[in-house]
PDB file of N, CA and C in Angstrom:
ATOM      1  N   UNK A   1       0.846  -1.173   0.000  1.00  0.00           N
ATOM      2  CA  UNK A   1       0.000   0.000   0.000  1.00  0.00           C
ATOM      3  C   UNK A   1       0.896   1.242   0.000  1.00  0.00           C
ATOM      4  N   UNK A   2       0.565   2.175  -0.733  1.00  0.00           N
ATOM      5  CA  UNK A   2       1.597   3.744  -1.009  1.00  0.00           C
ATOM      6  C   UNK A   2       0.340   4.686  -0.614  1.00  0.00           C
ATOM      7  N   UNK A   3       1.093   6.133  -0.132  1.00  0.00           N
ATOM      8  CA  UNK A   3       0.189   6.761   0.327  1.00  0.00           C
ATOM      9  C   UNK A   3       0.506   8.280  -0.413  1.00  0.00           C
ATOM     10  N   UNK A   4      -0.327   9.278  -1.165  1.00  0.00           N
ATOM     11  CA  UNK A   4      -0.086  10.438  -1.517  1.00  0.00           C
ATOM     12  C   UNK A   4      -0.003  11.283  -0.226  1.00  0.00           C
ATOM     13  N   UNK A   5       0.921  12.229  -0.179  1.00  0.00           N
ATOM     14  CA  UNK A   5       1.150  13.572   0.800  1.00  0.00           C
ATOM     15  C   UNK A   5       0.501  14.664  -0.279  1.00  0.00           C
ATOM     16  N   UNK A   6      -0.790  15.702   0.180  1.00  0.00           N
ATOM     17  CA  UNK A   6      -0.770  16.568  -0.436  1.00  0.00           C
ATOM     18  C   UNK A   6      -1.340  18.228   0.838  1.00  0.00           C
ATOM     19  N   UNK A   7      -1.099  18.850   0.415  1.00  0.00           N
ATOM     20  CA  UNK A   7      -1.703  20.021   0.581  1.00  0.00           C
ATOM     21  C   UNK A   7      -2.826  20.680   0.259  1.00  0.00           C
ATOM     22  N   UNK A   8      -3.803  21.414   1.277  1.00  0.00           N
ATOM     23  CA  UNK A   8      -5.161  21.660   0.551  1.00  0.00           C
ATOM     24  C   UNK A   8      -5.953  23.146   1.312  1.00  0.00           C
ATOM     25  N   UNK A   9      -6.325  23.821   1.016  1.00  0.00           N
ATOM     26  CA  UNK A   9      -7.389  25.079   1.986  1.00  0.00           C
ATOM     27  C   UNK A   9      -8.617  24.318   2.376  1.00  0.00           C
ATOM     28  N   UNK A  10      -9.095  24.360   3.008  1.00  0.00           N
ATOM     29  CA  UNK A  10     -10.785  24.113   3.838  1.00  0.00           C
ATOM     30  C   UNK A  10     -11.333  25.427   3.509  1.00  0.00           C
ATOM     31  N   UNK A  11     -11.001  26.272   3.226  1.00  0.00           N
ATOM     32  CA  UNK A  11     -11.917  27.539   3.273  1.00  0.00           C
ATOM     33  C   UNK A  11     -11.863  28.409   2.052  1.00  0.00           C
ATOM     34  N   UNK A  12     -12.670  29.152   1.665  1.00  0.00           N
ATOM     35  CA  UNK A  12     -12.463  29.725   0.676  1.00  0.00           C
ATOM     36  C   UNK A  12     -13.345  31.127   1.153  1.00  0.00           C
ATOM     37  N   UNK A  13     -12.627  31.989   0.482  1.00  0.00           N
ATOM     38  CA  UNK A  13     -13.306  34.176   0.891  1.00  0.00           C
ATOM     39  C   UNK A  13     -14.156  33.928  -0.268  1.00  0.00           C
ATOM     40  N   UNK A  14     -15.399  34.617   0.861  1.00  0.00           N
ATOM     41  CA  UNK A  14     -16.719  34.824   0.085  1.00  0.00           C
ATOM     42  C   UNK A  14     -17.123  35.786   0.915  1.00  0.00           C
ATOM     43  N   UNK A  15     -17.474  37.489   0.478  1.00  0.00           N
ATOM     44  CA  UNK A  15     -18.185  38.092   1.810  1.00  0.00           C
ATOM     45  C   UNK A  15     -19.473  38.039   2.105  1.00  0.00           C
ATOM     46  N   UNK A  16     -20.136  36.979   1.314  1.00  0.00           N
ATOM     47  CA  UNK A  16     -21.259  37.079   2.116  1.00  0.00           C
ATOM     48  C   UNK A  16     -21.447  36.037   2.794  1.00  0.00           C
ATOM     49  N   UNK A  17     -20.436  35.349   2.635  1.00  0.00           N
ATOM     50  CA  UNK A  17     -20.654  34.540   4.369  1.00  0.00           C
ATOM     51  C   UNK A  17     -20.318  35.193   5.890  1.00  0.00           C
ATOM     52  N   UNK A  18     -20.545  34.493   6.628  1.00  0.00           N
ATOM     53  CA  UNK A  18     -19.771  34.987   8.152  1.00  0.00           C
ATOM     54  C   UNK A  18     -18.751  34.609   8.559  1.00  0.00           C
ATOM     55  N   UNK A  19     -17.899  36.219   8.343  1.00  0.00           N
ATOM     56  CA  UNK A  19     -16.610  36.171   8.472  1.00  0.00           C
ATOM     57  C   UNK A  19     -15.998  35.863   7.538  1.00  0.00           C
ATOM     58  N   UNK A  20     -16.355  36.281   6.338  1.00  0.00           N
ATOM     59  CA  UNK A  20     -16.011  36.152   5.048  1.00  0.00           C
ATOM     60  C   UNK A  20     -15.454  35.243   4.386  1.00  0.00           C
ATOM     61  N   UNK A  21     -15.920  33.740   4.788  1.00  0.00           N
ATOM     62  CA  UNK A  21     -15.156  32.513   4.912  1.00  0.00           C
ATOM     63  C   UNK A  21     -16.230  31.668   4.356  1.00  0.00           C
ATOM     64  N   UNK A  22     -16.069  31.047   3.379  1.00  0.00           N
ATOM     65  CA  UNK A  22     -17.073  29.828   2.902  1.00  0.00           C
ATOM     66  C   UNK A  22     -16.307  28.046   2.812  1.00  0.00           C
ATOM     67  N   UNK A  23     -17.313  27.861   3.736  1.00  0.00           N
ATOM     68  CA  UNK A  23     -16.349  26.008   3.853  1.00  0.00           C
ATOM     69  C   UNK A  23     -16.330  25.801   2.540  1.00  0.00           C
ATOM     70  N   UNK A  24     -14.719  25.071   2.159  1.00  0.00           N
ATOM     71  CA  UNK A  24     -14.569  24.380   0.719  1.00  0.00           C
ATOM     72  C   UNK A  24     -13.339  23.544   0.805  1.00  0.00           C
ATOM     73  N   UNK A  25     -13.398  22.616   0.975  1.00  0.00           N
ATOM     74  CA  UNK A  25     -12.171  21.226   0.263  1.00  0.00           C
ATOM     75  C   UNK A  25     -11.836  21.908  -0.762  1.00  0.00           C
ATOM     76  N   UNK A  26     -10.591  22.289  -1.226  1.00  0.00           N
ATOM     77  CA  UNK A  26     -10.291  23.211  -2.212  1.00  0.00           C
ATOM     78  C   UNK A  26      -9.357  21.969  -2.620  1.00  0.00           C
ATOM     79  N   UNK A  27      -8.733  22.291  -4.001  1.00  0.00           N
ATOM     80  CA  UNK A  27      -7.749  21.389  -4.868  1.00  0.00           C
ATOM     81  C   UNK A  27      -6.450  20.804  -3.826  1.00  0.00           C
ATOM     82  N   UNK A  28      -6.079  19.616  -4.540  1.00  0.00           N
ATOM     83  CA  UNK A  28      -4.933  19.016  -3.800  1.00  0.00           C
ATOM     84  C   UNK A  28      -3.800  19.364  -4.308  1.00  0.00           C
ATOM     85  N   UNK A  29      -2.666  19.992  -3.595  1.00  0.00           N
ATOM     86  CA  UNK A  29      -1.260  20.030  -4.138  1.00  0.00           C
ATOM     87  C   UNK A  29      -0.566  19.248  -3.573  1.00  0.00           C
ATOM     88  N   UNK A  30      -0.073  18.213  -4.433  1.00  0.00           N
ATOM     89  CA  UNK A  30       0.801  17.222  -3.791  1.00  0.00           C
ATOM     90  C   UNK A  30       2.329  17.279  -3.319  1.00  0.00           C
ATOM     91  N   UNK A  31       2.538  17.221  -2.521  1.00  0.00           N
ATOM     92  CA  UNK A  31       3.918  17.442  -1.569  1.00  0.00           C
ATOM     93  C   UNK A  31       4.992  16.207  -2.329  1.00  0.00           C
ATOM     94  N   UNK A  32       4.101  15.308  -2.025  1.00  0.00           N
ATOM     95  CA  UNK A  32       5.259  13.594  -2.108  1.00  0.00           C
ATOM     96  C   UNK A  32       3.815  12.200  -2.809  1.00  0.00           C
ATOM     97  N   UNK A  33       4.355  12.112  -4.588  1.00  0.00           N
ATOM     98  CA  UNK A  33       3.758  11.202  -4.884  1.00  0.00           C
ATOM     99  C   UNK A  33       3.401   9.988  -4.560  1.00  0.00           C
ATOM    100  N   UNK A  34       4.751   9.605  -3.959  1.00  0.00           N
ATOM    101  CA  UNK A  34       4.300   8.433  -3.424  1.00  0.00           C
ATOM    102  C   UNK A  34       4.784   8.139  -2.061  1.00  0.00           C
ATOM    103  N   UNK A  35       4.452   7.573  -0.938  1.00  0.00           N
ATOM    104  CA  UNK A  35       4.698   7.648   0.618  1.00  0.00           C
ATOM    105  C   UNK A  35       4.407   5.825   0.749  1.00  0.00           C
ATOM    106  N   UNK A  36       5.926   5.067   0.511  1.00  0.00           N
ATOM    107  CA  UNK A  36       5.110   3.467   1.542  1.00  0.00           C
ATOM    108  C   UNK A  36       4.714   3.122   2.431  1.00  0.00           C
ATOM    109  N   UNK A  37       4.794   4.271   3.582  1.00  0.00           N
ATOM    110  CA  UNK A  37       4.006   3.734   4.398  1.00  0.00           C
ATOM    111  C   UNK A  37       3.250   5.059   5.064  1.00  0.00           C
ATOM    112  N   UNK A  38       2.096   3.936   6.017  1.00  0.00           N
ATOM    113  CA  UNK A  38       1.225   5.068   7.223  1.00  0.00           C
ATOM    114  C   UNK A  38       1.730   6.307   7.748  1.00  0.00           C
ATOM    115  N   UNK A  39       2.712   5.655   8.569  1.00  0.00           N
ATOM    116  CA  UNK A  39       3.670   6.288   9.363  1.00  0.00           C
ATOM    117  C   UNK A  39       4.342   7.054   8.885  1.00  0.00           C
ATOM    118  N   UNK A  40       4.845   6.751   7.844  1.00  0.00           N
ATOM    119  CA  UNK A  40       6.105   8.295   7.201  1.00  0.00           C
ATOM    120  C   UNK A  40       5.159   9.088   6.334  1.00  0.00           C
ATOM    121  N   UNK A  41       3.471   8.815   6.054  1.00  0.00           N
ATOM    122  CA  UNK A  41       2.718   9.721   5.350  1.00  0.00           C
ATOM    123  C   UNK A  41       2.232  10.885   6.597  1.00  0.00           C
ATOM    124  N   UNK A  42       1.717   9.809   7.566  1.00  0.00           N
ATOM    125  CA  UNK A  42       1.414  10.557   8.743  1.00  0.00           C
ATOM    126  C   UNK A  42       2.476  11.394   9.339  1.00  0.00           C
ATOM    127  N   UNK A  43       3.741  11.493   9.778  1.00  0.00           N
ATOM    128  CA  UNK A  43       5.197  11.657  10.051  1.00  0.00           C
ATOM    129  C   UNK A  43       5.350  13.021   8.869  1.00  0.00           C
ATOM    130  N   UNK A  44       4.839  13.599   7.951  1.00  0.00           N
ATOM    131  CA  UNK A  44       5.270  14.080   6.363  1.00  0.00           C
ATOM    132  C   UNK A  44       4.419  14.798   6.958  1.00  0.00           C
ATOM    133  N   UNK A  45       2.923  14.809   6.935  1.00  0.00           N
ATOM    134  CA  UNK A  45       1.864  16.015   7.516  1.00  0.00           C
ATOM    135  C   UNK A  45       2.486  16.847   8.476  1.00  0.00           C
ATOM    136  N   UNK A  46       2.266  16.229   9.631  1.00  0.00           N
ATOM    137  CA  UNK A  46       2.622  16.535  10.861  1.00  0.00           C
ATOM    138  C   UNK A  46       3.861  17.476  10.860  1.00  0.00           C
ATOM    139  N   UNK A  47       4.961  17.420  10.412  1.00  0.00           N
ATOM    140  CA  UNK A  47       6.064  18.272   9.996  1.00  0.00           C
ATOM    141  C   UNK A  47       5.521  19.302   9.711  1.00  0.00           C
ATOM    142  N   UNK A  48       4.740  19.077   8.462  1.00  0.00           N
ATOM    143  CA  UNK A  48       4.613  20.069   7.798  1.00  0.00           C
ATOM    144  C   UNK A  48       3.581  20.702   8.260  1.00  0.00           C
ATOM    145  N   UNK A  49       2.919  20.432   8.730  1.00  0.00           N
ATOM    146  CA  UNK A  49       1.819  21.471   9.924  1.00  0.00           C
ATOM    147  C   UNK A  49       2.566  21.976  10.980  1.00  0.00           C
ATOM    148  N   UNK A  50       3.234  21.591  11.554  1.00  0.00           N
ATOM    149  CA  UNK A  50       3.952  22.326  12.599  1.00  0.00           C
ATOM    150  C   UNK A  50       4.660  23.695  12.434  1.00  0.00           C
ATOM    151  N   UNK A  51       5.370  23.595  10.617  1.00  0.00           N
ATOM    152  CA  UNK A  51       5.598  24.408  10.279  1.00  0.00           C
ATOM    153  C   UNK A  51       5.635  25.292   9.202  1.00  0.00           C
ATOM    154  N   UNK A  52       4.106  24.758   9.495  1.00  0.00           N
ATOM    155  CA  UNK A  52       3.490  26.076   7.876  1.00  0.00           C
ATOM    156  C   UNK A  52       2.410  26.330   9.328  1.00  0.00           C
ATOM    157  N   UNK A  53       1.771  27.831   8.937  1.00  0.00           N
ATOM    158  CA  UNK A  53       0.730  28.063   9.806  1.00  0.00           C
ATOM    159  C   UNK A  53      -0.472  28.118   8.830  1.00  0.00           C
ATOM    160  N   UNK A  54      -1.673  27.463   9.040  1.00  0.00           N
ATOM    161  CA  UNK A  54      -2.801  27.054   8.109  1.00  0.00           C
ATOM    162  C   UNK A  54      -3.349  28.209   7.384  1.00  0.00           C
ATOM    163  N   UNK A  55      -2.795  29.967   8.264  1.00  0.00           N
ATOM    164  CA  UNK A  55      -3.751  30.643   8.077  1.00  0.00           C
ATOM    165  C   UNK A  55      -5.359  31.148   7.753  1.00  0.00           C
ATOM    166  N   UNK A  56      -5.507  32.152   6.998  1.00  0.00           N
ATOM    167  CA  UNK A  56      -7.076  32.460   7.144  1.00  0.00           C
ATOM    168  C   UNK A  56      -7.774  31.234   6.268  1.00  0.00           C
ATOM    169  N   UNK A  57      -6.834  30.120   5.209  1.00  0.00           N
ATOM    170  CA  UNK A  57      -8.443  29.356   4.869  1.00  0.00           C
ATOM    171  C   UNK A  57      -7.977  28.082   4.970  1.00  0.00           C
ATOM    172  N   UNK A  58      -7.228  27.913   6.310  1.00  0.00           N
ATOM    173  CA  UNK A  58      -6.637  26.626   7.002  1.00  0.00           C
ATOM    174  C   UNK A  58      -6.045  25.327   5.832  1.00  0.00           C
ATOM    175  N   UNK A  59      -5.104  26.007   5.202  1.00  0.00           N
ATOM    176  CA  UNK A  59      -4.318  25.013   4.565  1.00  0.00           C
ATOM    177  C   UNK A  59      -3.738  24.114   5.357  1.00  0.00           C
ATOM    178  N   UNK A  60      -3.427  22.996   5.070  1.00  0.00           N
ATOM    179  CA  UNK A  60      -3.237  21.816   5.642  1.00  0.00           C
ATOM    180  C   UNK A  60      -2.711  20.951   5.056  1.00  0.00           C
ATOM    181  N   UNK A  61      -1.702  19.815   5.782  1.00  0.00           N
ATOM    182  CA  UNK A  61      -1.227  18.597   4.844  1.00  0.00           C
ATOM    183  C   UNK A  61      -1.996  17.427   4.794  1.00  0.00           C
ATOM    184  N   UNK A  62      -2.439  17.009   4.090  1.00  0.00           N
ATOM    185  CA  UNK A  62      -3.279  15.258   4.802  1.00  0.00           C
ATOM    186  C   UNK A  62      -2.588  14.401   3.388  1.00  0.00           C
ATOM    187  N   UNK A  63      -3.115  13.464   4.130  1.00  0.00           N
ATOM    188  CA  UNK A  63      -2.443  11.922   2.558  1.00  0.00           C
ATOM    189  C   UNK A  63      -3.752  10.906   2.357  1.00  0.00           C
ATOM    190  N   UNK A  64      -3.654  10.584   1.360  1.00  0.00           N
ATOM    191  CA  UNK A  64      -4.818   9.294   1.384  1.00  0.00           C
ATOM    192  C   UNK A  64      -3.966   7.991  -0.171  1.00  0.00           C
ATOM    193  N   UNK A  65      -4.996   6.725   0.536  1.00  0.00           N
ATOM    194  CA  UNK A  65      -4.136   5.934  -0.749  1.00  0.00           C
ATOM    195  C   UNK A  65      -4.175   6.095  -1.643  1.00  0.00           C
ATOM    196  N   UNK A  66      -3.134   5.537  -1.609  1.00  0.00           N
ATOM    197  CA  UNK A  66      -2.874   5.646  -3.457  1.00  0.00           C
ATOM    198  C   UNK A  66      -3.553   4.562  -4.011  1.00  0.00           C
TER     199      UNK A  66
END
């Protein structure tokens, strides 16, 4: 089993929502095509959340299978 690392926003600016924020799963940018295992996909996020800050539309790392 291989696992994709990618990058993504949850939020997207809209002002007529509240707080000018509209929930959205936005596109995936992939960090690392391919990851063999759980652990070093999970291990790859985590880094990289620690040190990116998600800001205003909470970018984030997550992985799913490949």
């Amino acid at each position: 089993m291989s696992y994709r690392v990618f990058v993504r926003n949850w939020w997207k600016s809209n002002p007529s929502w509240p707080n000018g924020l509209e929930p959205h799963a936005g596109r995936k940018f992939t960090l690392h095509k391919r990851v063999d295992t759980y652990e070093e996909a999970r291990n790859i996020c985590q880094v990289y959340n620690a040190n990116h800050k998600p800001g205003k539309l909470s970018r984030k790392a997550e992985f799913e299978e490949n």
